[in-house]
Structures are given as C-alpha cells and as structure tokens.
N, C-alpha and C. Protein backbone atom coordinates (compact mmCIF):
# COMPACT_ATOMS: atom_id res chain seq x y z
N UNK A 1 -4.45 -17.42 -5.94
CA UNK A 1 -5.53 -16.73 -6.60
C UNK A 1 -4.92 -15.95 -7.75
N UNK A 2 -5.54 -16.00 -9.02
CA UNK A 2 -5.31 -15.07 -10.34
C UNK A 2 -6.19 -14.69 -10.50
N UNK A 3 -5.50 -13.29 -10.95
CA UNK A 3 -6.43 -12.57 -11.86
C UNK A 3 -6.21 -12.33 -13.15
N UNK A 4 -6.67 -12.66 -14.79
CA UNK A 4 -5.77 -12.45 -15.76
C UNK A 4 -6.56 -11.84 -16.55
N UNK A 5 -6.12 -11.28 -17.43
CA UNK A 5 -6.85 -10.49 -18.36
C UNK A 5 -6.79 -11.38 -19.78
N UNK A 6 -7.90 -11.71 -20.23
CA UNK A 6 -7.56 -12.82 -21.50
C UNK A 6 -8.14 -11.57 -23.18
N UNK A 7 -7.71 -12.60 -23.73
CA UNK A 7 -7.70 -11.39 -25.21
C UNK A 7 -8.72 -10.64 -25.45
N UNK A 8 -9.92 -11.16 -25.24
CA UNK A 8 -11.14 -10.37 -25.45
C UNK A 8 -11.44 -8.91 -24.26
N UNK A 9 -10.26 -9.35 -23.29
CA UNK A 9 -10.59 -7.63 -22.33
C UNK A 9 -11.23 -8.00 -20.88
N UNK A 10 -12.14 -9.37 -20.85
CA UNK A 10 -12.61 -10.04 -20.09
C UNK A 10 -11.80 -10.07 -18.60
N UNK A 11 -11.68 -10.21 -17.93
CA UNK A 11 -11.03 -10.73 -16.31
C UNK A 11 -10.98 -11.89 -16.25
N UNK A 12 -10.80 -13.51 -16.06
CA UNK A 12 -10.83 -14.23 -15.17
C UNK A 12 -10.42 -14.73 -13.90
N UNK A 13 -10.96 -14.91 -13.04
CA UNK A 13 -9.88 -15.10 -11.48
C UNK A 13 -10.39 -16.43 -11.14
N UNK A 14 -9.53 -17.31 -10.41
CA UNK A 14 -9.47 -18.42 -10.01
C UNK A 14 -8.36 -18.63 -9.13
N UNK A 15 -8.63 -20.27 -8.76
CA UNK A 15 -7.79 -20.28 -7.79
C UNK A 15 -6.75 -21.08 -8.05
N UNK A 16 -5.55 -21.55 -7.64
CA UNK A 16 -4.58 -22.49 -8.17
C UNK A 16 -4.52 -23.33 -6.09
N UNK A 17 -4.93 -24.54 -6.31
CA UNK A 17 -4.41 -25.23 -5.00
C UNK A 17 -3.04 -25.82 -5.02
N UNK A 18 -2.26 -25.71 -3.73
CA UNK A 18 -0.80 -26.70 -4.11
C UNK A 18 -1.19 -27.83 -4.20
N UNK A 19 -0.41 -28.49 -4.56
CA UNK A 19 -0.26 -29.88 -4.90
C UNK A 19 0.29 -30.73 -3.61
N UNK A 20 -0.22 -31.78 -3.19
CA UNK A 20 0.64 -32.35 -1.63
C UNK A 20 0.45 -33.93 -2.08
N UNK A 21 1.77 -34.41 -2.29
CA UNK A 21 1.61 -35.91 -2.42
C UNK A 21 0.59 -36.99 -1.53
N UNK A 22 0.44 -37.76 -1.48
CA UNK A 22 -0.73 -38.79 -0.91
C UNK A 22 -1.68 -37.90 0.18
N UNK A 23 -2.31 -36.61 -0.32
CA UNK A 23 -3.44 -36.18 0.00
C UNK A 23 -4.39 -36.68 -0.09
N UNK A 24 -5.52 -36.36 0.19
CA UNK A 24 -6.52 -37.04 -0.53
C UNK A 24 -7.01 -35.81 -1.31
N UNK A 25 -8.06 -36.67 -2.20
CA UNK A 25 -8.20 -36.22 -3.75
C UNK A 25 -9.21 -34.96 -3.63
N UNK A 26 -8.38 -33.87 -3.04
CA UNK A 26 -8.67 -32.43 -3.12
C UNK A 26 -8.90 -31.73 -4.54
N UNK A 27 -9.64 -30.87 -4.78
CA UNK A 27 -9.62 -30.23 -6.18
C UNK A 27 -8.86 -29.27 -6.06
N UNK A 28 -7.63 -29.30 -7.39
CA UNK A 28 -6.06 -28.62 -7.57
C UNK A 28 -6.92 -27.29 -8.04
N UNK A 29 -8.18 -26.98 -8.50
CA UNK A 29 -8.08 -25.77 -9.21
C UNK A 29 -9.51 -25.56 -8.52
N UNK A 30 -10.10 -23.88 -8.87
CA UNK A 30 -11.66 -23.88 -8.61
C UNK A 30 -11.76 -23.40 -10.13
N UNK A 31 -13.37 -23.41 -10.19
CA UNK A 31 -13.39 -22.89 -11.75
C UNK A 31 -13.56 -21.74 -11.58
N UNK A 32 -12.98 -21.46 -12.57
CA UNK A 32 -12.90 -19.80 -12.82
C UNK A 32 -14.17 -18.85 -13.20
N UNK A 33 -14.14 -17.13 -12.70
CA UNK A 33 -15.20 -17.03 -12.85
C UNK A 33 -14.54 -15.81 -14.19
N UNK A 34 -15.71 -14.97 -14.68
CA UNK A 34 -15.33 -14.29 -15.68
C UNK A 34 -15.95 -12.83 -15.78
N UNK A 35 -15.17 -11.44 -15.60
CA UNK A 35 -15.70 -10.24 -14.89
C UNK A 35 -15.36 -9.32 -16.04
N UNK A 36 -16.26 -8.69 -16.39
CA UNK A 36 -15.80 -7.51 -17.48
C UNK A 36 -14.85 -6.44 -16.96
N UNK A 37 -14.26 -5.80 -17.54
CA UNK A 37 -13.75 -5.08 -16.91
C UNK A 37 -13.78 -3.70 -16.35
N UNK A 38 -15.28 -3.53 -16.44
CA UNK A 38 -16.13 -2.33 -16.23
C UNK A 38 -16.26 -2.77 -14.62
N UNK A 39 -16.39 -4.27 -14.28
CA UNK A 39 -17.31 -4.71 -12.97
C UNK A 39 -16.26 -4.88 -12.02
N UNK A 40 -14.97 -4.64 -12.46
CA UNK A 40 -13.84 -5.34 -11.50
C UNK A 40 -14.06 -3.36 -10.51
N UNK A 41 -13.81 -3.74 -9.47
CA UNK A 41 -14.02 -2.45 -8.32
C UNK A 41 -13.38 -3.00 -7.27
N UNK A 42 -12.91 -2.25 -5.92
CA UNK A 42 -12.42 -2.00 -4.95
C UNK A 42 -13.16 -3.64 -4.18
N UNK A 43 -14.52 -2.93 -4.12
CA UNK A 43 -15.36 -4.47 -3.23
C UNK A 43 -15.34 -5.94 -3.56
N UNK A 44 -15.43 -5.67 -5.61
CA UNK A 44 -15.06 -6.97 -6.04
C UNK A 44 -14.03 -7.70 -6.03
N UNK A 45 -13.06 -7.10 -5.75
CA UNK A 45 -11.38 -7.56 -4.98
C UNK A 45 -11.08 -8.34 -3.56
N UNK A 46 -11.97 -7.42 -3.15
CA UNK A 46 -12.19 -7.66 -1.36
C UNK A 46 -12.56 -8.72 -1.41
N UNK A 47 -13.57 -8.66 -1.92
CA UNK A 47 -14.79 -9.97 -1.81
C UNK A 47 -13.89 -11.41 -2.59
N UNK A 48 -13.60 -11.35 -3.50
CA UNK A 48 -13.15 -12.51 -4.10
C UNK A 48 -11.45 -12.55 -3.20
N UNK A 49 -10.96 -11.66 -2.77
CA UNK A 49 -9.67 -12.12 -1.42
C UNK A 49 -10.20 -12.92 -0.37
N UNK A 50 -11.32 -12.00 0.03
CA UNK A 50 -11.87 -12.53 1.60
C UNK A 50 -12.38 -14.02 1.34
N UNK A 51 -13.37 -14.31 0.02
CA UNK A 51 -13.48 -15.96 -0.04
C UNK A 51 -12.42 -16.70 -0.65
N UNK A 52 -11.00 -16.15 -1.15
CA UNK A 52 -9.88 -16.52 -1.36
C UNK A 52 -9.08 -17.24 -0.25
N UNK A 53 -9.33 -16.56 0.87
CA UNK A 53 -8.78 -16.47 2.48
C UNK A 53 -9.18 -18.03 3.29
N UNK A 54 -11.24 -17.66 3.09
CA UNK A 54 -11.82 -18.59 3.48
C UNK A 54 -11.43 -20.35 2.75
N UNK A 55 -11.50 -20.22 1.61
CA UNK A 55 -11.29 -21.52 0.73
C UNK A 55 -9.45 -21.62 1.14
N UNK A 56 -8.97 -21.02 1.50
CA UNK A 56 -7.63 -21.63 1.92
C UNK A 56 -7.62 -22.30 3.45
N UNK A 57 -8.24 -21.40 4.38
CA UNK A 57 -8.25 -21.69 5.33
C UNK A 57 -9.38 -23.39 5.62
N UNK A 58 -10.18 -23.25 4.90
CA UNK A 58 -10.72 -24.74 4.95
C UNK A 58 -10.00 -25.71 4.30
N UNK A 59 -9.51 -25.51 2.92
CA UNK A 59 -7.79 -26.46 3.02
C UNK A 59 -7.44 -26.74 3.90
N UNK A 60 -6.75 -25.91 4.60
CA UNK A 60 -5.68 -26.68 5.65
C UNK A 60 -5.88 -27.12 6.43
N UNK A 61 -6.94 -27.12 7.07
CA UNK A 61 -7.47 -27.38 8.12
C UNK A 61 -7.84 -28.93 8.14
N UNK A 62 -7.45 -29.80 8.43
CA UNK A 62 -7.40 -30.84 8.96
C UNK A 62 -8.72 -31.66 8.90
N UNK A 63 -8.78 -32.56 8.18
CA UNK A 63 -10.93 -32.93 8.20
C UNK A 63 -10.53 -34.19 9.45
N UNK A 64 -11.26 -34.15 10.30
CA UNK A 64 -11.13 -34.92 11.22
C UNK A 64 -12.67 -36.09 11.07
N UNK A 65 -12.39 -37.20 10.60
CA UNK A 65 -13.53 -38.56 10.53
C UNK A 65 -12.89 -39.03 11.96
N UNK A 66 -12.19 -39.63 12.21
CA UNK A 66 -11.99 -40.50 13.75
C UNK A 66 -12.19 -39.87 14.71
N UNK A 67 -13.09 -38.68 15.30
CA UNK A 67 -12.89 -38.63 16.42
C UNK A 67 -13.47 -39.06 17.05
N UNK A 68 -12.65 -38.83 18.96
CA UNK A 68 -12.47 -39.59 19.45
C UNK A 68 -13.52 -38.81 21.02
N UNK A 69 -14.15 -38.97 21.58
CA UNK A 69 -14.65 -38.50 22.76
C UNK A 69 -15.60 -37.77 22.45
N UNK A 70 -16.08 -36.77 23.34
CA UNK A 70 -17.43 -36.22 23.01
C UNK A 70 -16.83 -35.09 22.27
C-alpha cells in the first residue's frame, strides 16, 4: 500500500500486488484513489489499512474450484 503526495498537493494511495510466476492472472495493481490533503485523518488511514489488510488477505488465500466432498 502507498501513499504519495503528487505535485499538485493531492494524496494518492494504492496498492502494489507481488508478482508470483505462473499465477493466475491476478491484478498487479488496484487503481488508485485521490484524497486532498485536508481529508487525509486518523479514520481515513484506518480505513484504507483495514481494506488494505482485507484485499491481502483474499490474495492469499487459496481459490479453491475442485472441491472435493460436501
């Protein structure tokens, strides 16, 4: 996850995914969103960590198509 400050003063944060050879065709980036810098606060941190957290944790997690039993 970044957070960068671009020339105009603006915020953008996004996400950067690793890269894993013969994955399947996961998206390497999310699009970025764009926060003045009046709006960036304590909660808006939280909040964009905590779905930072979530979108990693559904990465890794394993997509299971074959299963097997009930």
């Amino acid at each position: 996850m970044v957070f960068s400050q671009s020339y105009s003063g603006d915020v953008n944060v996004f996400i950067l995914y690793p890269f894993v050879e013969n994955l399947d065709n996961r998206p390497n980036e999310k699009e970025p969103e764009t926060f003045t810098p009046n709006s960036i606060s304590e909660a808006l941190i939280i909040d964009k960590v905590e779905g930072f957290l979530k979108e990693m944790i559904a990465w890794e997690l394993p997509t299971i198509t074959n299963k097997v039993g009930f």
